[in-house]
C-alpha atoms as a PDB file:
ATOM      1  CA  UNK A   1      58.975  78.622  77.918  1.00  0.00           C
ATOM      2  CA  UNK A   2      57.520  77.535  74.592  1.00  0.00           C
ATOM      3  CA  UNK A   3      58.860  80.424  72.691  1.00  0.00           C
ATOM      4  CA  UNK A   4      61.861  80.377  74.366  1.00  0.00           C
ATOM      5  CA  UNK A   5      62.060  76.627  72.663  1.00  0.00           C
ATOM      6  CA  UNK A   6      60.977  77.817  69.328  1.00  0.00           C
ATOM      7  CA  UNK A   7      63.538  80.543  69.338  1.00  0.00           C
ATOM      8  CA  UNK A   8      66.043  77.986  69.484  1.00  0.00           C
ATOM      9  CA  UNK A   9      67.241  78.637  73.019  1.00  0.00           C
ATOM     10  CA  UNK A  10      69.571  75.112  74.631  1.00  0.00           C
ATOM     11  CA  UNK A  11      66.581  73.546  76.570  1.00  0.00           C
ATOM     12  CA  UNK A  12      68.816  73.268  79.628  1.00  0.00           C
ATOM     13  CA  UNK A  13      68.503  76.813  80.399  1.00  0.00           C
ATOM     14  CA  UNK A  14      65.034  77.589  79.364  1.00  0.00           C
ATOM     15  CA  UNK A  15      63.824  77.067  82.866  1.00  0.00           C
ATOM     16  CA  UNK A  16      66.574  79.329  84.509  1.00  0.00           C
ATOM     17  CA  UNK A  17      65.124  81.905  81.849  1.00  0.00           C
ATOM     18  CA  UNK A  18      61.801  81.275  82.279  1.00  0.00           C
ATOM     19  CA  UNK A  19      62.620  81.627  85.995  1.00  0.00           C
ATOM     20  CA  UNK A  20      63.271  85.589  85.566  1.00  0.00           C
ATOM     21  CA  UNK A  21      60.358  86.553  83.562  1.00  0.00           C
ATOM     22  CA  UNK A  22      58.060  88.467  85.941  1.00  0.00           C
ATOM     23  CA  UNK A  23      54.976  87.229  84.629  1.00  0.00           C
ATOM     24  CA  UNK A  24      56.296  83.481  84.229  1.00  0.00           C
ATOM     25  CA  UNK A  25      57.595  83.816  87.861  1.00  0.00           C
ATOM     26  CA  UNK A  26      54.014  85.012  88.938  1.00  0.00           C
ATOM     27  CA  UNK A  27      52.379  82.182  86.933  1.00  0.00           C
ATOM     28  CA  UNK A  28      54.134  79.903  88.981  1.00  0.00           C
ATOM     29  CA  UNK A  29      53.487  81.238  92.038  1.00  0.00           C
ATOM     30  CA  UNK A  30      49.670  81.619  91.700  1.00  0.00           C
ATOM     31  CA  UNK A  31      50.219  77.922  90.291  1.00  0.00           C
ATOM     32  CA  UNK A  32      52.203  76.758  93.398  1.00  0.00           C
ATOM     33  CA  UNK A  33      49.387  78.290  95.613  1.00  0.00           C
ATOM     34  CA  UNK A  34      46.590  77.484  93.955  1.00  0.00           C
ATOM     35  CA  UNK A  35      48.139  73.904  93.915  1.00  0.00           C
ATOM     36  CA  UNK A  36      48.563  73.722  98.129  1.00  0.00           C
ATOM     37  CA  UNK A  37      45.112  75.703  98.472  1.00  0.00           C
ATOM     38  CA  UNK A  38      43.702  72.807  96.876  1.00  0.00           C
ATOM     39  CA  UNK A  39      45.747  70.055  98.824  1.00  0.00           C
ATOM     40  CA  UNK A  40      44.332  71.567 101.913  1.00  0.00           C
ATOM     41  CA  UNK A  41      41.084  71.418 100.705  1.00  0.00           C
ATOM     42  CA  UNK A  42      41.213  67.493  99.782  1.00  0.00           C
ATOM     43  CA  UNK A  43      42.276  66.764 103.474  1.00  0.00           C
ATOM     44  CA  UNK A  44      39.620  69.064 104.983  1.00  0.00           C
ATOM     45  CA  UNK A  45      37.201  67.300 102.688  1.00  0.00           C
ATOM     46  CA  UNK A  46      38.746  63.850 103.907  1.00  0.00           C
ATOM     47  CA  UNK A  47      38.534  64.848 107.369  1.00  0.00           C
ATOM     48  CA  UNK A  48      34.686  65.365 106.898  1.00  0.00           C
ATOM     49  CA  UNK A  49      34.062  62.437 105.275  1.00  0.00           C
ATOM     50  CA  UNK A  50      35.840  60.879 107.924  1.00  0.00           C
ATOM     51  CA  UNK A  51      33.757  62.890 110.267  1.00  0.00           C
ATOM     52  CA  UNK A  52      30.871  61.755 108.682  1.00  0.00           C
ATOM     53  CA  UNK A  53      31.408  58.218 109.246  1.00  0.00           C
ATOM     54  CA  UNK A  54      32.296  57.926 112.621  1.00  0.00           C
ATOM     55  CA  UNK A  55      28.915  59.915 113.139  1.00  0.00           C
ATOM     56  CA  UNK A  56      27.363  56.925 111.345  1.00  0.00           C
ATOM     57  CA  UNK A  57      28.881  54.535 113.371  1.00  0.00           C
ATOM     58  CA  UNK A  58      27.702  56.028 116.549  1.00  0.00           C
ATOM     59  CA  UNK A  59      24.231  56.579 114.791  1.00  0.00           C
ATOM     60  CA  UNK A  60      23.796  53.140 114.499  1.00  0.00           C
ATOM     61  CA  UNK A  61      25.604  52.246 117.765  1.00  0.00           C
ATOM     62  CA  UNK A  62      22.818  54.214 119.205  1.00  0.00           C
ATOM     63  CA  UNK A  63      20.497  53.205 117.425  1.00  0.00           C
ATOM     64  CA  UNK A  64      21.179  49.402 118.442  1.00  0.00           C
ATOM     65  CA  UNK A  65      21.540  50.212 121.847  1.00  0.00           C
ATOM     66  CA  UNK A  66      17.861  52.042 122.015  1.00  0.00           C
ATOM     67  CA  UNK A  67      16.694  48.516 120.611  1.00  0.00           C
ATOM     68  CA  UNK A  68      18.063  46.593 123.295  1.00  0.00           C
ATOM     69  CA  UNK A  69      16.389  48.944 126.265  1.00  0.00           C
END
């Protein structure tokens, strides 16, 4: 896309260019999935962590109630 700028090309059809080039096109896609690969990854790792803290909150649920018997 940057050469196509530096050639001189109207900037409103650089992307629609771009768009065509085989290796752009598979640039993007390995960009679009790497980019959802890692958005799945942040909620699993959310999901743990909220995992992790309602295992706390038992822990020490328990933990209270052991005291009290």
């Amino acid at each position: 896309m940057l050469a196509l700028k530096l050639e001189g090309t109207p900037i409103t059809i650089i992307d629609k260019l771009a768009k065509g080039d085989k290796l752009v096109s598979d640039l993007k896609y390995k960009l679009d999935v790497s980019e959802g690969v890692m958005k799945a990854r942040k909620r699993s790792m959310d999901n743990l962590i909220t995992n992790i803290d309602s295992y706390r909150s038992l822990l020490s649920w328990l933990r209270e109630e052991k005291h009290r018997a």
